[in-house]
C-alpha atoms as a PDB file:
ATOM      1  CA  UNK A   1       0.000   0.000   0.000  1.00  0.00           C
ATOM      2  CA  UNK A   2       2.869   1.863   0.866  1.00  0.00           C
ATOM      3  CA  UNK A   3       4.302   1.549  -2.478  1.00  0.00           C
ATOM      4  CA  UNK A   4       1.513   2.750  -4.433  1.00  0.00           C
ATOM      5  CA  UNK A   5       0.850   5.853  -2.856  1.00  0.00           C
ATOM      6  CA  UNK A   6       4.441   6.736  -3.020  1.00  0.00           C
ATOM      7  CA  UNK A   7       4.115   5.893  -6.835  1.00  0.00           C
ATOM      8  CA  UNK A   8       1.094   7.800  -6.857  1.00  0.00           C
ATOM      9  CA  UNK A   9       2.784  11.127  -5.399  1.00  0.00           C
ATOM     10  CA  UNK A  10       5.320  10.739  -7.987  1.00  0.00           C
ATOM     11  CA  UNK A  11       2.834  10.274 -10.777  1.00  0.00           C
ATOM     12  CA  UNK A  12       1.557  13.776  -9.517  1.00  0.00           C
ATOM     13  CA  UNK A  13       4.771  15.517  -9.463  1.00  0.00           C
ATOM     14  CA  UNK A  14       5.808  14.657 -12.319  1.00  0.00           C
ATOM     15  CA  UNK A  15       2.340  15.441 -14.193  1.00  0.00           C
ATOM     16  CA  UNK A  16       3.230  18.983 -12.269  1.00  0.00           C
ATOM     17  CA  UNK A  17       6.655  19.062 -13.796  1.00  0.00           C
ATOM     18  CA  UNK A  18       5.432  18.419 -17.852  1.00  0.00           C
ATOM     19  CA  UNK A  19       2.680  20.769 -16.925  1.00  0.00           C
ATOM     20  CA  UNK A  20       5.016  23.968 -16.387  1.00  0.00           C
ATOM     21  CA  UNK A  21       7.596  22.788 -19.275  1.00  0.00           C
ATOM     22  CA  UNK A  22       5.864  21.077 -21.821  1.00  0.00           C
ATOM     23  CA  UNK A  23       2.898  23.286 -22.447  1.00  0.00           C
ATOM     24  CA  UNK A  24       2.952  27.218 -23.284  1.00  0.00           C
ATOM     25  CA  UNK A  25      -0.933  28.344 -22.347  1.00  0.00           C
ATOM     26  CA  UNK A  26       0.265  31.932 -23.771  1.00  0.00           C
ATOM     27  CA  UNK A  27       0.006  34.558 -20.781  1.00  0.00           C
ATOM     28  CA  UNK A  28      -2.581  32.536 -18.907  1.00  0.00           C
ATOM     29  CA  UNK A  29      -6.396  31.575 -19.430  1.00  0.00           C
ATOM     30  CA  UNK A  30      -7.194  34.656 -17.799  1.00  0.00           C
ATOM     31  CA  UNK A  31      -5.871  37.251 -20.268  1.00  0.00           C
ATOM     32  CA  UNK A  32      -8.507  35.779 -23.022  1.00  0.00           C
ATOM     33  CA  UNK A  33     -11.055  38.721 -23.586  1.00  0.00           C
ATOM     34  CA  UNK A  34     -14.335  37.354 -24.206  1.00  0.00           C
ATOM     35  CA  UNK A  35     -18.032  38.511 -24.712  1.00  0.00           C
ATOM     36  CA  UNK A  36     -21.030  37.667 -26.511  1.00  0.00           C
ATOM     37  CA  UNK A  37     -23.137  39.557 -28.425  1.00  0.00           C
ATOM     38  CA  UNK A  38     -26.400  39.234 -29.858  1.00  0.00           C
ATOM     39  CA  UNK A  39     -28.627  40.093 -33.211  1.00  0.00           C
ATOM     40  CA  UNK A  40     -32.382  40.702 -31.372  1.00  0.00           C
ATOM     41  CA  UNK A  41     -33.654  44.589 -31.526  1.00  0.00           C
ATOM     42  CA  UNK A  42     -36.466  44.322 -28.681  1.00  0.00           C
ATOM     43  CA  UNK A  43     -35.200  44.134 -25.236  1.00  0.00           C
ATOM     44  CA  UNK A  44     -38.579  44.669 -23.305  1.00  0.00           C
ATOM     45  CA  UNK A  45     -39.825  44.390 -20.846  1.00  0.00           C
ATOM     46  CA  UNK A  46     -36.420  45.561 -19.693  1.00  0.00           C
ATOM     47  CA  UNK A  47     -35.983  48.613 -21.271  1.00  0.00           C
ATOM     48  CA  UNK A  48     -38.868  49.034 -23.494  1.00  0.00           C
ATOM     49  CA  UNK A  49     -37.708  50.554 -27.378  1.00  0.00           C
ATOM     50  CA  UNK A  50     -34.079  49.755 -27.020  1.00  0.00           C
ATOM     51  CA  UNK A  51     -31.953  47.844 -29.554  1.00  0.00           C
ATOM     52  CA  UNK A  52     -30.318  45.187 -27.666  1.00  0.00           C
ATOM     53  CA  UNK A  53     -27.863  44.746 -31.162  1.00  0.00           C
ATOM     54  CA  UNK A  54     -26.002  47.676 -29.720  1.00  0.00           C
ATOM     55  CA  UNK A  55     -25.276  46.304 -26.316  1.00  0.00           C
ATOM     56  CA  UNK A  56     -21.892  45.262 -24.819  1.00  0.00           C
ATOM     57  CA  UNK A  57     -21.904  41.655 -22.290  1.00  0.00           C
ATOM     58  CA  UNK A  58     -18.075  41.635 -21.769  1.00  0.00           C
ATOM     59  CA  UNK A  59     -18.155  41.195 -17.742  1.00  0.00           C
ATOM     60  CA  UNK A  60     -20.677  38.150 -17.822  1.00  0.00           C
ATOM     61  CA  UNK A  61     -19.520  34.493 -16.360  1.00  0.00           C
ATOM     62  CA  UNK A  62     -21.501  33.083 -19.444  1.00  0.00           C
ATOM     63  CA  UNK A  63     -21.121  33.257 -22.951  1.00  0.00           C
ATOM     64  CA  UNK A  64     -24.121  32.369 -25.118  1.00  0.00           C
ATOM     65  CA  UNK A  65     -23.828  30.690 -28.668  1.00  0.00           C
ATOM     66  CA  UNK A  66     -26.568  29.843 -30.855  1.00  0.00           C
ATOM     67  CA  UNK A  67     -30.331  30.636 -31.644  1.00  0.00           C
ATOM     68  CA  UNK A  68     -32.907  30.893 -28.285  1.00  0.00           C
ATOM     69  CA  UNK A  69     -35.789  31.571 -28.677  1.00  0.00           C
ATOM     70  CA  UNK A  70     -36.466  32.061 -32.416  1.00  0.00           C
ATOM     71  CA  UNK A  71     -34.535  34.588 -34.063  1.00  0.00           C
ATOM     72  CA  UNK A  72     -32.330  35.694 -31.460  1.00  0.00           C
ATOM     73  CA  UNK A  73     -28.750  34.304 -32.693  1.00  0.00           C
ATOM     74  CA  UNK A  74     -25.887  34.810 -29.875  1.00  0.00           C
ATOM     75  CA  UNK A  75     -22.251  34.325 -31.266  1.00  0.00           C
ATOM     76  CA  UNK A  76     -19.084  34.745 -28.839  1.00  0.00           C
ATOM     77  CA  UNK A  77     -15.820  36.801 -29.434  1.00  0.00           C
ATOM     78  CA  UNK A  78     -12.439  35.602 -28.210  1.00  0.00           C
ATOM     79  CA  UNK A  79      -9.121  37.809 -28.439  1.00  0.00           C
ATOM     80  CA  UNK A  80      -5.992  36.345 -26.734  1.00  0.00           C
ATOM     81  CA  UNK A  81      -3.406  39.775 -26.280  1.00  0.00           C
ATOM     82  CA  UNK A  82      -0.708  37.378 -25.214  1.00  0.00           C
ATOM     83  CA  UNK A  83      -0.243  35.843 -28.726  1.00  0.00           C
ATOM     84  CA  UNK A  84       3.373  36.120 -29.942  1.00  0.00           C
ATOM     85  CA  UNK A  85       3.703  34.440 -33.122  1.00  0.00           C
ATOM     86  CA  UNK A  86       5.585  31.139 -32.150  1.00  0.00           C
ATOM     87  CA  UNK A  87       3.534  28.186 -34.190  1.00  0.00           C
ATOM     88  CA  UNK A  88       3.298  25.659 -32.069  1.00  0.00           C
ATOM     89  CA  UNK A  89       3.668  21.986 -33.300  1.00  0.00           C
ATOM     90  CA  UNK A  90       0.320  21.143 -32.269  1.00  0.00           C
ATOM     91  CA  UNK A  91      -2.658  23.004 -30.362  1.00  0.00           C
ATOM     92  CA  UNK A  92      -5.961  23.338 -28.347  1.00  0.00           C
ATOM     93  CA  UNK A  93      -8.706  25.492 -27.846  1.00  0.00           C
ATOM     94  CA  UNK A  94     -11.104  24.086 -25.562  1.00  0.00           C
ATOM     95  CA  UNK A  95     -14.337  25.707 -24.049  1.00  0.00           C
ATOM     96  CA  UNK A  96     -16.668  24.118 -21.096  1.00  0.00           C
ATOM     97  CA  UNK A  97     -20.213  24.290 -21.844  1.00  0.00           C
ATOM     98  CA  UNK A  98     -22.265  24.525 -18.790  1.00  0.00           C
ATOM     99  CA  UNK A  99     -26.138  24.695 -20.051  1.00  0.00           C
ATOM    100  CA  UNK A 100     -28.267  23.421 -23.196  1.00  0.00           C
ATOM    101  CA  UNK A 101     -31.821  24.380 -23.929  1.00  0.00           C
ATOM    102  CA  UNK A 102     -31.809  21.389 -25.525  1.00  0.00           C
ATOM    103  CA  UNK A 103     -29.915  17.796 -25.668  1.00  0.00           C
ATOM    104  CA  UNK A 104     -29.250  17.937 -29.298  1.00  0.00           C
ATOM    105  CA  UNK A 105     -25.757  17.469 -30.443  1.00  0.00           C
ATOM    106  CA  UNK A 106     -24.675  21.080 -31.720  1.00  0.00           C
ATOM    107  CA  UNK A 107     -21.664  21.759 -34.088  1.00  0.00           C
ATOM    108  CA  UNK A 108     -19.824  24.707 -33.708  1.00  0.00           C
ATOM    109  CA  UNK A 109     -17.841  26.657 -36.275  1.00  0.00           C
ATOM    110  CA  UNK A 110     -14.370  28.977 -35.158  1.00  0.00           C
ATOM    111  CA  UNK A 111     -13.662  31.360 -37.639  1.00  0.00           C
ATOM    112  CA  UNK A 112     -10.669  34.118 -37.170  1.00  0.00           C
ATOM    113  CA  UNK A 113     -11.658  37.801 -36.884  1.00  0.00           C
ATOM    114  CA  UNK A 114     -10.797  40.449 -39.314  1.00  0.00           C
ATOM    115  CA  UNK A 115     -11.006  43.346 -36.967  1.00  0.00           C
ATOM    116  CA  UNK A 116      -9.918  44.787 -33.815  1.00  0.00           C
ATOM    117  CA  UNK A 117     -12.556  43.610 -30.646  1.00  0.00           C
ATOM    118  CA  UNK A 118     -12.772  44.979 -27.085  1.00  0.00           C
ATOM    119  CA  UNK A 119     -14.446  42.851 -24.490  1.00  0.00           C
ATOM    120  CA  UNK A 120     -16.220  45.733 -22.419  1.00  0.00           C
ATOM    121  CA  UNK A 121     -16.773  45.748 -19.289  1.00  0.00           C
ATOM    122  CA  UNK A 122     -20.818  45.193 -18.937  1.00  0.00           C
ATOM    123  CA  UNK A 123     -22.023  42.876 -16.070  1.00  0.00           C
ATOM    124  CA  UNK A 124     -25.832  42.787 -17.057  1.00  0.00           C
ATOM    125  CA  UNK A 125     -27.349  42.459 -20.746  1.00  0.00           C
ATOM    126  CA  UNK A 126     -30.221  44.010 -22.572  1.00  0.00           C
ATOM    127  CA  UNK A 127     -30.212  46.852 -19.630  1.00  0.00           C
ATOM    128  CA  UNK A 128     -29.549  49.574 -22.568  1.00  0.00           C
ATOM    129  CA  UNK A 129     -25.979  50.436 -21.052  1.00  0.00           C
ATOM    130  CA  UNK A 130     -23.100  51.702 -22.785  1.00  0.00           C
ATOM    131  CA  UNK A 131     -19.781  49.809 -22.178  1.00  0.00           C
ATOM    132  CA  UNK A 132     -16.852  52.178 -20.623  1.00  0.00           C
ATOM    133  CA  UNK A 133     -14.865  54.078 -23.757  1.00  0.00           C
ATOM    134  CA  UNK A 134     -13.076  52.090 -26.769  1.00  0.00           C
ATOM    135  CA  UNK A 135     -13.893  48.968 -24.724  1.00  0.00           C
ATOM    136  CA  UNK A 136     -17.141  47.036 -26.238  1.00  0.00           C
ATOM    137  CA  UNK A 137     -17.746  44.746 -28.755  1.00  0.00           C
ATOM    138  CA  UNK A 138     -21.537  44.412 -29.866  1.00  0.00           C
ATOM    139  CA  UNK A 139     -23.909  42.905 -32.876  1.00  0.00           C
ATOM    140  CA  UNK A 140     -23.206  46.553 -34.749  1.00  0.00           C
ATOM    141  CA  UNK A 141     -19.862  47.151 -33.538  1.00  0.00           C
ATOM    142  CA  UNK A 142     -16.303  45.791 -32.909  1.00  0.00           C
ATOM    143  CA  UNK A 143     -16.342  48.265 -30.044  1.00  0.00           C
ATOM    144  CA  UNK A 144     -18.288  51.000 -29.284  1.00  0.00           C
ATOM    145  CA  UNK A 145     -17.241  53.858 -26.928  1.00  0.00           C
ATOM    146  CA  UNK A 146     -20.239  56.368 -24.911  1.00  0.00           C
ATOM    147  CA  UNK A 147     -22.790  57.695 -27.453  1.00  0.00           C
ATOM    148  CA  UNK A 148     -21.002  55.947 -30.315  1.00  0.00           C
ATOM    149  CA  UNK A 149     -18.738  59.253 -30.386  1.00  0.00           C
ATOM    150  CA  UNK A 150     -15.587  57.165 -31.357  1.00  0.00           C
ATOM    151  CA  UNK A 151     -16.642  53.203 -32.311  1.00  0.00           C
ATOM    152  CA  UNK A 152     -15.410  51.027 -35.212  1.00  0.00           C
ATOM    153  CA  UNK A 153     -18.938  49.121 -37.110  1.00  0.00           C
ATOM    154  CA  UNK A 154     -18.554  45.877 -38.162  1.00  0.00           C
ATOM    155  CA  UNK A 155     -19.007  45.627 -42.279  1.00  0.00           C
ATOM    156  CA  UNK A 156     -21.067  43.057 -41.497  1.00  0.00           C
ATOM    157  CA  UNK A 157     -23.345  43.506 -38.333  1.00  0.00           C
ATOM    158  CA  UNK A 158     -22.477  40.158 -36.259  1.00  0.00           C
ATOM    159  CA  UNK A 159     -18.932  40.337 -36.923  1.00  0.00           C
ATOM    160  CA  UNK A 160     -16.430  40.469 -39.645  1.00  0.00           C
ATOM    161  CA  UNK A 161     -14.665  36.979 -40.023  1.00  0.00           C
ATOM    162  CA  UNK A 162     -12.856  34.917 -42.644  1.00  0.00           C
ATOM    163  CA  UNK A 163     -14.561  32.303 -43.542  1.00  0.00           C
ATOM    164  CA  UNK A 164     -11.681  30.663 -45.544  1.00  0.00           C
ATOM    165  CA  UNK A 165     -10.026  29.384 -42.076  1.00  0.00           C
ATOM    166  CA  UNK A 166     -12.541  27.002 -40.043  1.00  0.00           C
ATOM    167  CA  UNK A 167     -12.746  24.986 -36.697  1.00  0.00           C
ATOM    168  CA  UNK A 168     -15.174  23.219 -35.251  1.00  0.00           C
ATOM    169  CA  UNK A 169     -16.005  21.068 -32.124  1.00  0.00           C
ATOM    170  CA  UNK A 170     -19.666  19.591 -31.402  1.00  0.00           C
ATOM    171  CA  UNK A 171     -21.287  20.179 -27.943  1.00  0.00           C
ATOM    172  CA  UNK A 172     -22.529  16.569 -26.872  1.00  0.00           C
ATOM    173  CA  UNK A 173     -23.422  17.639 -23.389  1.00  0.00           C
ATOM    174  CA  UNK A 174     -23.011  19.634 -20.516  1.00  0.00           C
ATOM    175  CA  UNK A 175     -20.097  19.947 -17.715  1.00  0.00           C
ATOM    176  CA  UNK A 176     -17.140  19.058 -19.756  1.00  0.00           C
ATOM    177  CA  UNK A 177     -14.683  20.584 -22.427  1.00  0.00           C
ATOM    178  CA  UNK A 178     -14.893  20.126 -25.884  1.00  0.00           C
ATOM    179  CA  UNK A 179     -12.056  20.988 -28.211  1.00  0.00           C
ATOM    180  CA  UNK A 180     -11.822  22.613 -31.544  1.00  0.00           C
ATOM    181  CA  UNK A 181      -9.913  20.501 -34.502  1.00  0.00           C
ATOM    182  CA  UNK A 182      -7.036  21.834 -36.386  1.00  0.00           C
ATOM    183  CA  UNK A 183      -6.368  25.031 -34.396  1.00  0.00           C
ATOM    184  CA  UNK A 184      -3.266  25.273 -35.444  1.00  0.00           C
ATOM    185  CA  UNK A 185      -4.833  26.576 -38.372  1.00  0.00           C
ATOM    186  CA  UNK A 186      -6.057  29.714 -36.698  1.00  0.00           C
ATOM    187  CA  UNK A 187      -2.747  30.451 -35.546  1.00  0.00           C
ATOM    188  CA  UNK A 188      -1.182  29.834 -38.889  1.00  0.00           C
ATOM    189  CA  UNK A 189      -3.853  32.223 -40.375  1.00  0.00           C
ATOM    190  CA  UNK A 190      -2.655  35.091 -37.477  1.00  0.00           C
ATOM    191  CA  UNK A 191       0.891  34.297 -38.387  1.00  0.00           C
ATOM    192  CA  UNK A 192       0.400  34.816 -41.997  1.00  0.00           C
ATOM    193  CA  UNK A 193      -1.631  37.451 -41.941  1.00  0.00           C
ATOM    194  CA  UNK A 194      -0.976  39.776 -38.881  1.00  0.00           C
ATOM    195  CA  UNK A 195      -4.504  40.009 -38.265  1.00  0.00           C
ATOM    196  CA  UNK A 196      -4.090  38.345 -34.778  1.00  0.00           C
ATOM    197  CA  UNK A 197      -7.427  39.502 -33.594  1.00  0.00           C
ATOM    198  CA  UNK A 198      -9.214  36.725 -32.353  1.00  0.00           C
ATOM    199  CA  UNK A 199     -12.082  34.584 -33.166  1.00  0.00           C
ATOM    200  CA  UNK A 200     -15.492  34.503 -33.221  1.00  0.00           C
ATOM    201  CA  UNK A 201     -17.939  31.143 -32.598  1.00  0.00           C
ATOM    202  CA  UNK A 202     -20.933  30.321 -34.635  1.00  0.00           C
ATOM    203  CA  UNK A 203     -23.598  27.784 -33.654  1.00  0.00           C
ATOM    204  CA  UNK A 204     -24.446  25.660 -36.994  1.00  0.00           C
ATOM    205  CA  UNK A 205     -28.462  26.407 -35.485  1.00  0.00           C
ATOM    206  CA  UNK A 206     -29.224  23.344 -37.391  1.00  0.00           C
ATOM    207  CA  UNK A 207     -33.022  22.113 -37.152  1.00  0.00           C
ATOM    208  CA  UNK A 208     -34.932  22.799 -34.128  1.00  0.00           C
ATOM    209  CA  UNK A 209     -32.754  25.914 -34.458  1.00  0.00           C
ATOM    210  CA  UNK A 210     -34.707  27.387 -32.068  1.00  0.00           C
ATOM    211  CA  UNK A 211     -33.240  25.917 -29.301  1.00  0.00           C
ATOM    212  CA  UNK A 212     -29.818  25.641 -30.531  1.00  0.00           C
ATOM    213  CA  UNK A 213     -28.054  27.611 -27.758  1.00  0.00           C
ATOM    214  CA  UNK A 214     -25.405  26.310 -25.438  1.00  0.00           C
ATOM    215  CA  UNK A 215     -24.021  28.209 -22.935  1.00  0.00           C
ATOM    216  CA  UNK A 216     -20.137  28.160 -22.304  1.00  0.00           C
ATOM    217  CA  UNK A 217     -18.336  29.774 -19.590  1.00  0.00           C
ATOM    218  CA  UNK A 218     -16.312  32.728 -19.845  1.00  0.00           C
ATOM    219  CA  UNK A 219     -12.661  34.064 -17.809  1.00  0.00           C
ATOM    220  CA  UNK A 220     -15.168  35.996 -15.304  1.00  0.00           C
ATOM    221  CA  UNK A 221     -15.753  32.713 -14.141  1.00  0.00           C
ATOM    222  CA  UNK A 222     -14.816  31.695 -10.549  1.00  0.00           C
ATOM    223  CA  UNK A 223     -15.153  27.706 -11.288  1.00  0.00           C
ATOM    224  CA  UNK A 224     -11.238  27.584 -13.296  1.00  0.00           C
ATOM    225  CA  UNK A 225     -13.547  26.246 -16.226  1.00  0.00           C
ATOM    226  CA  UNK A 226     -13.026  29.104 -18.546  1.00  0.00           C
ATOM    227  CA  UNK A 227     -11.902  28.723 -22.476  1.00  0.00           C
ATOM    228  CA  UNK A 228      -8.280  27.747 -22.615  1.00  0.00           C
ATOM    229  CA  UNK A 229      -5.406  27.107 -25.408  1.00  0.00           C
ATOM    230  CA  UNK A 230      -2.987  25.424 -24.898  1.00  0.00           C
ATOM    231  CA  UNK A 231       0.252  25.063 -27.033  1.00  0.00           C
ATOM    232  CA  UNK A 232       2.220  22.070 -27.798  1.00  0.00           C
ATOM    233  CA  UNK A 233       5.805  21.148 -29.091  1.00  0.00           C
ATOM    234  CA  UNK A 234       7.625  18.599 -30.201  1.00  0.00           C
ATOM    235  CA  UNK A 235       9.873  17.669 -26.675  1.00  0.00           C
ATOM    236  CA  UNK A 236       6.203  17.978 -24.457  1.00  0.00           C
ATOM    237  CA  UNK A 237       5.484  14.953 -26.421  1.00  0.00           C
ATOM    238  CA  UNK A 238       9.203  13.075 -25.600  1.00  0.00           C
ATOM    239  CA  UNK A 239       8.676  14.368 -21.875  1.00  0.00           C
ATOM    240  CA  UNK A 240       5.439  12.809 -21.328  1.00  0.00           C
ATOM    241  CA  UNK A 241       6.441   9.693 -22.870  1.00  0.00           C
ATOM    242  CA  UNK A 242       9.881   9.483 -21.639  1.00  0.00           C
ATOM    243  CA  UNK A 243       8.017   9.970 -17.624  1.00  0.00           C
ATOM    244  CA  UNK A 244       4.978   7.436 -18.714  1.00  0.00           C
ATOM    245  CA  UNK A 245       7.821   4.607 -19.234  1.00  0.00           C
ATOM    246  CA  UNK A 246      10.056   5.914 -15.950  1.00  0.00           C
ATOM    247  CA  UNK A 247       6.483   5.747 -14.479  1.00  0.00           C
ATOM    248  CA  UNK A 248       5.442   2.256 -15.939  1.00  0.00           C
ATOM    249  CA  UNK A 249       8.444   0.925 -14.630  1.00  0.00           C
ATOM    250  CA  UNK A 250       7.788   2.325 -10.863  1.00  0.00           C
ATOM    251  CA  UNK A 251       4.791   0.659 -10.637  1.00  0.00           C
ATOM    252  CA  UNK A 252       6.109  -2.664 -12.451  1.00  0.00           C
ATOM    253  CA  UNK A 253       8.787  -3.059  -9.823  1.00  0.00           C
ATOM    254  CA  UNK A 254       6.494  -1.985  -6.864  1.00  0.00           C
END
């Protein structure tokens, strides 16, 4: 017994120690800007008039993807500032969807951004209040500063995007990650292209689309389940199998 738990601890350190060498998460989950924004005009009974398309949700703990109810699309914006250019060998995006309106298996498309996004800093939605200056992405704009005095509009309302360079992951379920294939692409795409702004994700709202939405968490999020990439080379993968044989043989002579 004695012997396994000391293999155990071991097994855990050295998890710890390919953990901090082996894989580059950028400058940390929590430097992702994220918000979601969303293409419905009428935002009664809350504020009775307003057009919710021109409202910012970059301080919520959820971000909302897909159409609920009928009509109302939400799409989610990710930047990630610490970006420097290194292609990895391999790579992950993951996100951790927390709620469903429905148990239908959802795909979801990543496409890079063509345009500069600022997360804001809004805590409530469809309340009819600007974000703080230069610092709010919405359905009309990639940000939008108090009384639209200095904002940059999409070309396309719901975000400008390239199309050419894809991802996807399907949502299966609830309280797990899910991770987008071929990200690497994404990062090739910022690489070649110095448009390093970011991406945006797209429900497929495939039939019943009106109760497509999932719901994924966001880096306001106290849980530690927010969207993470992580960043892979070539001697993570000798590491990790050079420390599963030292480990296989531990527990082979124990």
């Amino acid at each position: 017994m004695i012997i396994r738990l000391g293999a155990v601890l071991i097994v855990l350190a050295l998890m710890a120690t390919v953990a901090q060498t082996g894989v580059d998460t950028l400058k940390g989950t929590s430097d992702i800007e994220d918000c979601y924004i969303y293409s419905y005009a009428d935002c009664d009974p809350e504020r009775p008039g307003e057009d919710c398309r021109r409202f910012n949700t970059g301080g919520l703990y959820r971000m909302r993807i897909g159409v609920y109810p009928s009509a109302r699309d939400h799409r989610a914006l990710l930047s990630i500032p610490g970006w420097e250019g290194s292609i990895p060998d391999s790579s992950k995006f993951l996100i951790n969807c927390v709620y469903e309106f429905d148990g239908v298996d959802r795909k979801i498309f990543l496409y890079p951004l063509t345009k500069q996004i600022y997360e804001g800093t809004e805590v409530t939605s469809m309340l009819g209040d600007y974000p703080n200056p230069d610092s709010g992405a919405t359905w009309y704009h990639a940000w939008l500063d108090v009384g639209d005095s200095d904002s940059l509009n999409w070309t396309t309302t719901g975000g400008d995007y390239n199309v050419g360079v894809a991802c996807t992951t399907t949502i299966t379920g609830t309280d797990q990650y899910f991770s987008f294939d071929h990200f690497n692409r994404v990062l090739n795409y910022w690489d070649t292209s110095s448009q390093d702004y970011g991406f945006i994700l797209i429900n497929e709202n495939a039939f019943p689309a009106n109760s497509a939405q999932k719901q994924i968490l966001t880096t306001e999020s106290s849980t530690g389940l927010s969207p993470m990439v992580l960043l892979f080379t070539t001697d993570f993968f000798e590491v990790v199998g050079a420390r599963r044989r030292m480990i296989g043989q531990i527990l082979s002579d124990g």
